[in-house]
Protein backbone atom coordinates (compact mmCIF):
# COMPACT_ATOMS: atom_id res chain seq x y z
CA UNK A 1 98.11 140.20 62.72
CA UNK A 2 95.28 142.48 64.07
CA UNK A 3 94.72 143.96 60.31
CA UNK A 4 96.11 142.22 58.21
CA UNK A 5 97.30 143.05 54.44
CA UNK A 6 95.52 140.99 51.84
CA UNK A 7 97.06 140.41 48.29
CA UNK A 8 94.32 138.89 46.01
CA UNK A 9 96.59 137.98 42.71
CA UNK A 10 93.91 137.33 39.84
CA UNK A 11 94.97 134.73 36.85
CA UNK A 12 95.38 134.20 33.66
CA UNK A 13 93.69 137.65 31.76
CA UNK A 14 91.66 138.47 34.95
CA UNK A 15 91.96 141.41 37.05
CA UNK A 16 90.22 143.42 40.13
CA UNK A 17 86.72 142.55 38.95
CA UNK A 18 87.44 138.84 39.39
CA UNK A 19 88.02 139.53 43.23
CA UNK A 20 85.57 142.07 43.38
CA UNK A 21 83.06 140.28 45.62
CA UNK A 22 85.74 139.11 48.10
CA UNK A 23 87.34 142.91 48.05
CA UNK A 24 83.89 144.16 48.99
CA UNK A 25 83.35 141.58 51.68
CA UNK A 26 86.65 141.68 53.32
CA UNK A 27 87.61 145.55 53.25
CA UNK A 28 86.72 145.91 56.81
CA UNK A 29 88.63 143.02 57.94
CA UNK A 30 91.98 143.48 55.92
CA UNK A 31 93.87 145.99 54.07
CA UNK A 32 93.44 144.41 50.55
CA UNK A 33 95.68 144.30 47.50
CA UNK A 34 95.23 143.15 43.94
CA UNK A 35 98.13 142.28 42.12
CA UNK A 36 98.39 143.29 38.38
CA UNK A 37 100.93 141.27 36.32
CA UNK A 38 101.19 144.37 33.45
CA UNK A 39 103.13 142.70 30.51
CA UNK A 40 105.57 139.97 33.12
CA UNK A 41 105.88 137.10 31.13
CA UNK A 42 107.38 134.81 34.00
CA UNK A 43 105.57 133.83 37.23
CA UNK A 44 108.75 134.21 39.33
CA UNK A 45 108.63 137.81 38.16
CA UNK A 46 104.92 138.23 38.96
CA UNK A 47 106.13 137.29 42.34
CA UNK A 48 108.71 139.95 42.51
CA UNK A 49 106.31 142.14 42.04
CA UNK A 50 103.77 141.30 44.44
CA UNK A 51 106.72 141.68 46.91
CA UNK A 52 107.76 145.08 46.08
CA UNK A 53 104.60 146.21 46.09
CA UNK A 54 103.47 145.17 49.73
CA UNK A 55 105.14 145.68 52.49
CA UNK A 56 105.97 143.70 55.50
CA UNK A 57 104.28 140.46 56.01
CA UNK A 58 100.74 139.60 54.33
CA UNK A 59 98.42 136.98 53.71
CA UNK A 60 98.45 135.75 50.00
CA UNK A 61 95.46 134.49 47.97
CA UNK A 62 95.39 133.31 44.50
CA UNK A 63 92.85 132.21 41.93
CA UNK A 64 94.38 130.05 38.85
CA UNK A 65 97.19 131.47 37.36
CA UNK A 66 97.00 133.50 40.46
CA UNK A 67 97.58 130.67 42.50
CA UNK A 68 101.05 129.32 41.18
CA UNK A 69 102.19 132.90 41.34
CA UNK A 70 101.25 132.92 45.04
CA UNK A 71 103.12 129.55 45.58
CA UNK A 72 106.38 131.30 43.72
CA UNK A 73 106.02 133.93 46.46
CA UNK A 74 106.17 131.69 48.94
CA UNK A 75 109.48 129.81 47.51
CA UNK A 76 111.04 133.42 47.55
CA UNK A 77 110.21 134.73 50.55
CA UNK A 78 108.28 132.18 53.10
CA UNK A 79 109.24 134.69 55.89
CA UNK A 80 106.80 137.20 54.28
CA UNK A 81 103.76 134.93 54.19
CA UNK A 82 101.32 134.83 57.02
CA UNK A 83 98.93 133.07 55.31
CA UNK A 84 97.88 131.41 51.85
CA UNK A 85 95.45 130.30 49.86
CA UNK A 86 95.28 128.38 46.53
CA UNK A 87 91.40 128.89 44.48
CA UNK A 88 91.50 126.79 41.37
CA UNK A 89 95.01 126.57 40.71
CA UNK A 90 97.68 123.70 40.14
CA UNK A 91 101.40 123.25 40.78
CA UNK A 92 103.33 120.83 38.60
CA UNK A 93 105.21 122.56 35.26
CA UNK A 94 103.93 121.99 31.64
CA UNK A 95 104.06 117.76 31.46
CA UNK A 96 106.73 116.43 28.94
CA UNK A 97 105.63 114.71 25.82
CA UNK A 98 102.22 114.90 23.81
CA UNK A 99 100.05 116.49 26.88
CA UNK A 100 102.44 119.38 27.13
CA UNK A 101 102.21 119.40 23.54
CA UNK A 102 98.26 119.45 23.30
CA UNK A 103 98.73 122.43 26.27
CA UNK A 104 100.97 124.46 24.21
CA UNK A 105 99.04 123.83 20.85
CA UNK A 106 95.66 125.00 22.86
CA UNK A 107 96.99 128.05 24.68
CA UNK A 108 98.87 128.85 21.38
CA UNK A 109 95.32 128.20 18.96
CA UNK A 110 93.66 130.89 21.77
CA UNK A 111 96.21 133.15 21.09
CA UNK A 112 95.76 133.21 17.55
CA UNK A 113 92.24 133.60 17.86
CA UNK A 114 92.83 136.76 20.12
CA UNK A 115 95.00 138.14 17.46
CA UNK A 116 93.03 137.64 14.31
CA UNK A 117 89.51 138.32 15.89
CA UNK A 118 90.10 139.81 19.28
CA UNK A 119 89.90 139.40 22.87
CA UNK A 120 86.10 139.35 23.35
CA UNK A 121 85.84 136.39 20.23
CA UNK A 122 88.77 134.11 22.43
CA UNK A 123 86.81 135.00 25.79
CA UNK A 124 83.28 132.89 24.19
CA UNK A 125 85.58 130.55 23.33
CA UNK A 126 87.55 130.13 26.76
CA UNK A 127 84.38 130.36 28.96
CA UNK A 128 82.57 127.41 27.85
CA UNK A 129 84.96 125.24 29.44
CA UNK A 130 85.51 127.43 32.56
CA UNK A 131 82.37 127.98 34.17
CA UNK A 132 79.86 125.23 35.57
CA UNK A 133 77.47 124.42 32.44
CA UNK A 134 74.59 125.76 33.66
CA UNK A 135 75.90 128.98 34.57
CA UNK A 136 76.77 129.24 30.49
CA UNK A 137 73.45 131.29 29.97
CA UNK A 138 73.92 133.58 32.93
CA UNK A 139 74.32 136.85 31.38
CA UNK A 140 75.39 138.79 33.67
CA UNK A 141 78.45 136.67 34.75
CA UNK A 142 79.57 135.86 30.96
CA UNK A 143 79.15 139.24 30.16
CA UNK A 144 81.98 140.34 33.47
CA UNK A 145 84.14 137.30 31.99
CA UNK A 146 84.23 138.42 28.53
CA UNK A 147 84.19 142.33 29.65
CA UNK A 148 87.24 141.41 32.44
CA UNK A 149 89.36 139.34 29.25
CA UNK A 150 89.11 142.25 26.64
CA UNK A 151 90.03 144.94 29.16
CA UNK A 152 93.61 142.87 28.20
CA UNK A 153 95.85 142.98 25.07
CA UNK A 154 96.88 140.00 22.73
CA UNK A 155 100.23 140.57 23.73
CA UNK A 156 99.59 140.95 27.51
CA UNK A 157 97.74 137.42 26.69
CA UNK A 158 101.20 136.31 24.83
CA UNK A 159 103.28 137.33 28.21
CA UNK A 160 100.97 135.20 30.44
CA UNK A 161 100.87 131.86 28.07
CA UNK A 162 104.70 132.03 27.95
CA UNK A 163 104.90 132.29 31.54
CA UNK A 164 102.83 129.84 32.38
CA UNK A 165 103.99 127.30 29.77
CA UNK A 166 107.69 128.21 31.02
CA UNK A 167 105.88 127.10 34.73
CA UNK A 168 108.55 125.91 37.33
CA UNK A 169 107.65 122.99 39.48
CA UNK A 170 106.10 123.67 42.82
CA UNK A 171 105.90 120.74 43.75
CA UNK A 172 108.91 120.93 46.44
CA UNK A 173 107.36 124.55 47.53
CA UNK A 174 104.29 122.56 49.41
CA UNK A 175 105.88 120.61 51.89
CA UNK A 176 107.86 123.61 53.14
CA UNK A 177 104.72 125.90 53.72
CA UNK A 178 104.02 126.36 57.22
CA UNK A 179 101.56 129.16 57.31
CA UNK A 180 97.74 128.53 57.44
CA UNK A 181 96.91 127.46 54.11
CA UNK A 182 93.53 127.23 52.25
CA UNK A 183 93.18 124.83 49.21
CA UNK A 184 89.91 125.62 47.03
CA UNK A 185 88.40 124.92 43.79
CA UNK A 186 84.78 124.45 42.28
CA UNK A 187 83.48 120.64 42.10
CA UNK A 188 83.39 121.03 38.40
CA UNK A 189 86.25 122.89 37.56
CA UNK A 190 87.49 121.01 34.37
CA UNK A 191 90.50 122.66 34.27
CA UNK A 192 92.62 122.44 37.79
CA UNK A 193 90.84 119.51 38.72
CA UNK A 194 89.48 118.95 42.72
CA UNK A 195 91.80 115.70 42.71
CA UNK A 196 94.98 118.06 42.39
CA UNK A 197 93.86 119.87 45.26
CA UNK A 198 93.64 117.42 47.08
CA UNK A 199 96.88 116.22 46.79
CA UNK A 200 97.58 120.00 47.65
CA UNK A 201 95.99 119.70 50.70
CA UNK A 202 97.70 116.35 51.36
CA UNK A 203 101.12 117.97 51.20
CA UNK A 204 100.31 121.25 52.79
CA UNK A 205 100.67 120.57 56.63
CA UNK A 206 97.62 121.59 58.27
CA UNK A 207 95.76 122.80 55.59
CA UNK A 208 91.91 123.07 54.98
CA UNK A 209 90.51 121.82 51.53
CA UNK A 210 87.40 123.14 50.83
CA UNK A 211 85.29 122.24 47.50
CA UNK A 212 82.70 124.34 45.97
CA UNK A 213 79.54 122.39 44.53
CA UNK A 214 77.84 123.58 41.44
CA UNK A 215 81.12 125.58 40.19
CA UNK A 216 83.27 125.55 37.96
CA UNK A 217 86.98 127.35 37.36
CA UNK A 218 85.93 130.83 38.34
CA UNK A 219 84.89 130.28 41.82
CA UNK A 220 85.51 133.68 43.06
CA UNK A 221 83.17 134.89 40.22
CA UNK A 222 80.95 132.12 40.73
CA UNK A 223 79.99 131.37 43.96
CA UNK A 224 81.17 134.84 45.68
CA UNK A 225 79.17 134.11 48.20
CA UNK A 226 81.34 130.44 49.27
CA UNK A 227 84.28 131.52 48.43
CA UNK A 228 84.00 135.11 50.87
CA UNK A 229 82.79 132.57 53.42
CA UNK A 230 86.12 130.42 53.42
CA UNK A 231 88.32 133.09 52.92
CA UNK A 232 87.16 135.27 55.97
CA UNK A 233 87.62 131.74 58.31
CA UNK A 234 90.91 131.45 56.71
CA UNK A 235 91.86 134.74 57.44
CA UNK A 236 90.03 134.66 61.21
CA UNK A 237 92.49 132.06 61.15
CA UNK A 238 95.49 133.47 61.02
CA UNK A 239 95.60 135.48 64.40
């Protein structure tokens, strides 16, 4: 591939801005796309998408949300996929019992939150446990969180908790991935933890792990600067 097409696939509530470092970085290198999920409420559906809307083959990176939705790309079309990577993201489906319980009842308390004091109120909320603790009083990157989560709806946020509490198992997706593969995620990130990636990385053949210090869930946001670095080897990578 000597351009290659990008697809950056933001998660849950995010959009462009939460790329917009890498975009920046990368333009002259790839042809870059960024998903937008609009009101899906399934990740094999966000997936559909992302295949109607590029063409040919391309390489595939996802943050979060983002991440599983770039993994149920490659269980529909592996042909397609020259290369992926996984930023802060997990693959297993909502557990059985009380901790996919205690999921559903915190997703479902955010929602309700969103609905009866809006999107900006849930965002304070949702931050504190997604960025490193001592970015918490960095204004400027709270203030593109919070901005980025009430650009969205309530109900968009209702399509994306149903689809990923209806998650399917992607478990049986790594071991089939052959393309190069980058597995990511910020040393603190509280929420897909670094020991799931590296059982990611375990079960990806070939595949480069690559942990942030001093971040937390929103590496792209983050640590721009790290997380540009590892995704222009990745994609030097690919050929």
């Amino acid at each position: 591939m000597s351009r290659p097409t990008l697809v950056l696939v933001p998660g849950l509530l995010c959009d462009a801005a939460a790329w917009e470092p890498q975009r920046a970085a990368l333009a002259a290198q790839a042809d870059i796309i960024v998903a937008d999920h609009g009101t899906l409420d399934s990740l094999p559906a966000m997936a559909g998408r992302v295949l109607a809307t590029a063409a040919g083959r391309f390489a595939i990176a996802g943050h979060s949300m983002g991440g599983r939705v770039a993994l149920e790309v490659v269980r529909q079309a592996p042909e397609r996929v020259a290369g992926l990577a996984l930023l802060d993201t997990a693959y297993q489906p909502l557990a059985a019992g009380a901790a996919g319980e205690q999921e559903r009842h915190g997703r479902l308390t955010l929602l309700a939150t969103a609905r009866r004091d809006g999107m900006r109120a849930m965002a304070r909320q949702w931050v504190q446990g997604m960025v490193h603790p001592a970015r918490l009083g960095d204004t400027a990157l709270i203030d593109a969180i919070l901005d980025m989560f009430e650009r969205k709806t309530p109900d968009v946020f209702a399509a994306q908790i149903h689809a990923l509490l209806s998650r399917p198992d992607a478990g049986p997706v790594l071991g089939t991935i052959r393309c190069p593969t980058l597995v990511l995620c910020g040393a603190e990130d509280g929420w897909a933890v670094p020991e799931r990636h590296h059982e990611m990385a375990r079960a990806i053949a070939g595949s480069t792990l690559r942990i942030i210090k001093n971040c937390g869930h929103m590496a792209p946001m983050e640590k721009p600067e790290a997380v540009t670095a590892a995704l222009d080897n990745w994609l030097g990578a690919l050929g």
